[in-house]
Protein backbone atom coordinates (compact mmCIF):
# COMPACT_ATOMS: atom_id res chain seq x y z
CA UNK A 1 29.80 15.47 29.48
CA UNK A 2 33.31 16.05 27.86
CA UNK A 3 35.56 14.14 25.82
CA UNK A 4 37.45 13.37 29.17
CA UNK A 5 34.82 11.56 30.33
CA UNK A 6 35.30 9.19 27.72
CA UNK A 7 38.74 8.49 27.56
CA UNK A 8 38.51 5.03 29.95
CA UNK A 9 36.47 3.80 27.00
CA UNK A 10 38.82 0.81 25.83
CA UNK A 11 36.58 -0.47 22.52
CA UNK A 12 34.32 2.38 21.09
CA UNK A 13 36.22 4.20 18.04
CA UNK A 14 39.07 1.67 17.67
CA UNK A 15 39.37 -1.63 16.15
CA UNK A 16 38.06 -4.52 18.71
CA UNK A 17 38.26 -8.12 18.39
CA UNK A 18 35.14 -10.65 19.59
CA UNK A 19 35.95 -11.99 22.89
CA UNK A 20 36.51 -15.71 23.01
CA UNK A 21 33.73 -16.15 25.88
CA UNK A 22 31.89 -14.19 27.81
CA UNK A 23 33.77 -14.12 30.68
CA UNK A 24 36.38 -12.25 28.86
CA UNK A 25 34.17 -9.60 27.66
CA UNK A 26 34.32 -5.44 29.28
CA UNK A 27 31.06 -3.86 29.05
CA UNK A 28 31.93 -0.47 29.84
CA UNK A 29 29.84 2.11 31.07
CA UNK A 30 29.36 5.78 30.54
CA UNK A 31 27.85 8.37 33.53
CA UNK A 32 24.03 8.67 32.50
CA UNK A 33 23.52 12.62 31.47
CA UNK A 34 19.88 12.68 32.74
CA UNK A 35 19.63 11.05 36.58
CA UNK A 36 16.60 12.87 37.61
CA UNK A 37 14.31 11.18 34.82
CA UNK A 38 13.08 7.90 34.64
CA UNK A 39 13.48 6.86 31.20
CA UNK A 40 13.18 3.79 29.40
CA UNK A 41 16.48 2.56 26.79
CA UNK A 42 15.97 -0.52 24.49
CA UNK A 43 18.38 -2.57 23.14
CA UNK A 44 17.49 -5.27 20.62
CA UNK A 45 19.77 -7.94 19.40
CA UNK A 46 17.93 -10.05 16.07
CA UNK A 47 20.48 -12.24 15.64
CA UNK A 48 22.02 -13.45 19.12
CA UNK A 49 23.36 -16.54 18.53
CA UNK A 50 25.56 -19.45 20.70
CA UNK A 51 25.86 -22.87 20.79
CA UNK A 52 24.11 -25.80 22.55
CA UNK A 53 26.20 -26.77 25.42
CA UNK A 54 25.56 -30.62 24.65
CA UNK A 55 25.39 -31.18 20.87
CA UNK A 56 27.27 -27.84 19.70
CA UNK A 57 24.43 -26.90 17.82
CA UNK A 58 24.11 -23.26 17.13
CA UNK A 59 21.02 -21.75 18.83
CA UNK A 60 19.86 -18.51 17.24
CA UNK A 61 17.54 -15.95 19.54
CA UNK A 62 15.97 -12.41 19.50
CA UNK A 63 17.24 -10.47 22.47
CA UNK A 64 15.58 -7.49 23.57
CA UNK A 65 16.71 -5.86 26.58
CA UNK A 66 14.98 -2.73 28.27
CA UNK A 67 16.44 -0.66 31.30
CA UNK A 68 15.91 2.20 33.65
CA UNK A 69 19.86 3.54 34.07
CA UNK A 70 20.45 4.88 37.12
CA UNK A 71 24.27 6.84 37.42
CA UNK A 72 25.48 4.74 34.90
CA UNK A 73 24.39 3.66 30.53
CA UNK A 74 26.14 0.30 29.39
CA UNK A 75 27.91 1.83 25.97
CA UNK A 76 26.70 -0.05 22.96
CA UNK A 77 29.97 -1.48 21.20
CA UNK A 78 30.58 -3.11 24.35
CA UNK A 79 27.60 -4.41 24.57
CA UNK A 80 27.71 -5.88 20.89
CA UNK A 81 31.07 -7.15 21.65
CA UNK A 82 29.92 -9.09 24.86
CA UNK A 83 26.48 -10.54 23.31
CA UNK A 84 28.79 -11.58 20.26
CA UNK A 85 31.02 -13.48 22.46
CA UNK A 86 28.04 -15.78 23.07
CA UNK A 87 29.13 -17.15 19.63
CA UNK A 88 31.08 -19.76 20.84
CA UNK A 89 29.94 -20.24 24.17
CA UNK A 90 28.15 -23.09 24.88
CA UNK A 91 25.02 -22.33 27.52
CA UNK A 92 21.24 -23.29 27.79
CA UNK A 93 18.52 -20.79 26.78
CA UNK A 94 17.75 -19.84 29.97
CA UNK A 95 21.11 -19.56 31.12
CA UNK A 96 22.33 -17.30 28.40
CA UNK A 97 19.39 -15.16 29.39
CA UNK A 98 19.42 -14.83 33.14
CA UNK A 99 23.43 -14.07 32.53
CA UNK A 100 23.38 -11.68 30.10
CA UNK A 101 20.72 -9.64 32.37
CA UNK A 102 22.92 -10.57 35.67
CA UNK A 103 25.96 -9.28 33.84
CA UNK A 104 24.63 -6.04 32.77
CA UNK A 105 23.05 -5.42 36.73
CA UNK A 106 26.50 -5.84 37.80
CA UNK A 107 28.03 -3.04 35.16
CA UNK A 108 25.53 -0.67 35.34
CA UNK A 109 23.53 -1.65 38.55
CA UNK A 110 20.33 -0.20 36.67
CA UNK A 111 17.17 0.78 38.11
CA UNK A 112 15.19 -1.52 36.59
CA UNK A 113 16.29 -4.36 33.85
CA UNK A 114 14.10 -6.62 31.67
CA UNK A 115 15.25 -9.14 29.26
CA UNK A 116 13.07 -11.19 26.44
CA UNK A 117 15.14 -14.08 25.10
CA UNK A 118 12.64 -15.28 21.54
CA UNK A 119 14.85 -18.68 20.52
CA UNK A 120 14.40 -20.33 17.30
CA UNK A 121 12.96 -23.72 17.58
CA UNK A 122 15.26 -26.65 17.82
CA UNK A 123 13.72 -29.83 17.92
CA UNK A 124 10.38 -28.11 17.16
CA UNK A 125 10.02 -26.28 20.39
CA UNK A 126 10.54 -22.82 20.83
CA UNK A 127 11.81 -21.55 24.09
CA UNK A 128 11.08 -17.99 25.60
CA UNK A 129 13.23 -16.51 28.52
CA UNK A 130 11.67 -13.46 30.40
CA UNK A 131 13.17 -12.12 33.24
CA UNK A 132 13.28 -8.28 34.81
CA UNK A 133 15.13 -7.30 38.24
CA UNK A 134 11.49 -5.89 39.78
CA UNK A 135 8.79 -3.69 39.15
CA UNK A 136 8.96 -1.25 36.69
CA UNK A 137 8.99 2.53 37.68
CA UNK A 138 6.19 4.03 38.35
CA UNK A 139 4.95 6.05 35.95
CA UNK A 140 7.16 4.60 33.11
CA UNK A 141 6.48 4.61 28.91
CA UNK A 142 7.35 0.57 28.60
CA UNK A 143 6.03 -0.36 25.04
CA UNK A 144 5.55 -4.09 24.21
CA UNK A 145 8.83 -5.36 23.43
CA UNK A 146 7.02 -6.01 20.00
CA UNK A 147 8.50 -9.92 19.03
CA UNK A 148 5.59 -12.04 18.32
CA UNK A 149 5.31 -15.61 19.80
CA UNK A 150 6.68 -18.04 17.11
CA UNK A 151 4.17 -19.39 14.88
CA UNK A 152 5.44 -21.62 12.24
CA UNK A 153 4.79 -21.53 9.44
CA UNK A 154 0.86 -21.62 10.19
């Protein structure tokens, strides 16, 4: 890949503000330099956070998100940029789950997608989201997303 093939990138290596909402966010995509391999790229977001869509609450979750790309790699500032716009976007767990892996099937229209959502407790229950877009590959390294279920302070 060349420079050139970078040049529709609108965000990485410039100043780029936070999208309001999520809706407003551009993940871009870059063309996936190794097609004929079945490989496995983690992303892990600590400290997603947005807001509970009844009291405004903020709700604070681990994100870890694992694909297979296919022609196309979601490009990391973007990505950053779109989970941050959760900030002020007020959306169930599940919700902010399911879309965030939704969105990122329609950028990059992966080969496989999984997404772990860990929230906080509010209210003394912790939710988990899983979802994943199929079977793995065959044949695939998929390590345990390694977050622990939460366990107080027991």
């Amino acid at each position: 890949m060349t420079n050139s093939t970078y040049e529709t990138l609108g965000q990485l290596g410039q100043a780029s503000e936070l999208p309001q909402d999520p809706d407003e966010a551009v993940l871009e995509t870059v063309p996936n330099p190794h097609r004929d391999v079945d490989y496995l790229v983690r992303f892990t977001a600590p400290e997603f956070t947005s807001i509970c869509p009844v009291t405004g609450q903020p709700d604070f979750a681990h994100l870890v998100i694992d694909y297979v790309a296919e022609e196309l790699l979601v490009e990391s500032k973007s990505l950053k940029l779109y989970l941050g716009s959760f900030r002020n976007h007020g959306a169930f767990h599940e919700d902010c789950t399911v879309a965030i892996a939704k969105r990122l099937i329609d950028a990059m229209k992966p080969r496989w997608l999984r997404i772990g959502g860990y929230w906080y407790p509010r209210g003394g229950i912790p939710i988990d989201v899983f979802w994943q877009s199929g079977p793995p590959p065959k044949g695939l390294w998929l390590p345990d997303q390694g977050v622990p279920s939460y366990r107080g302070r027991g």
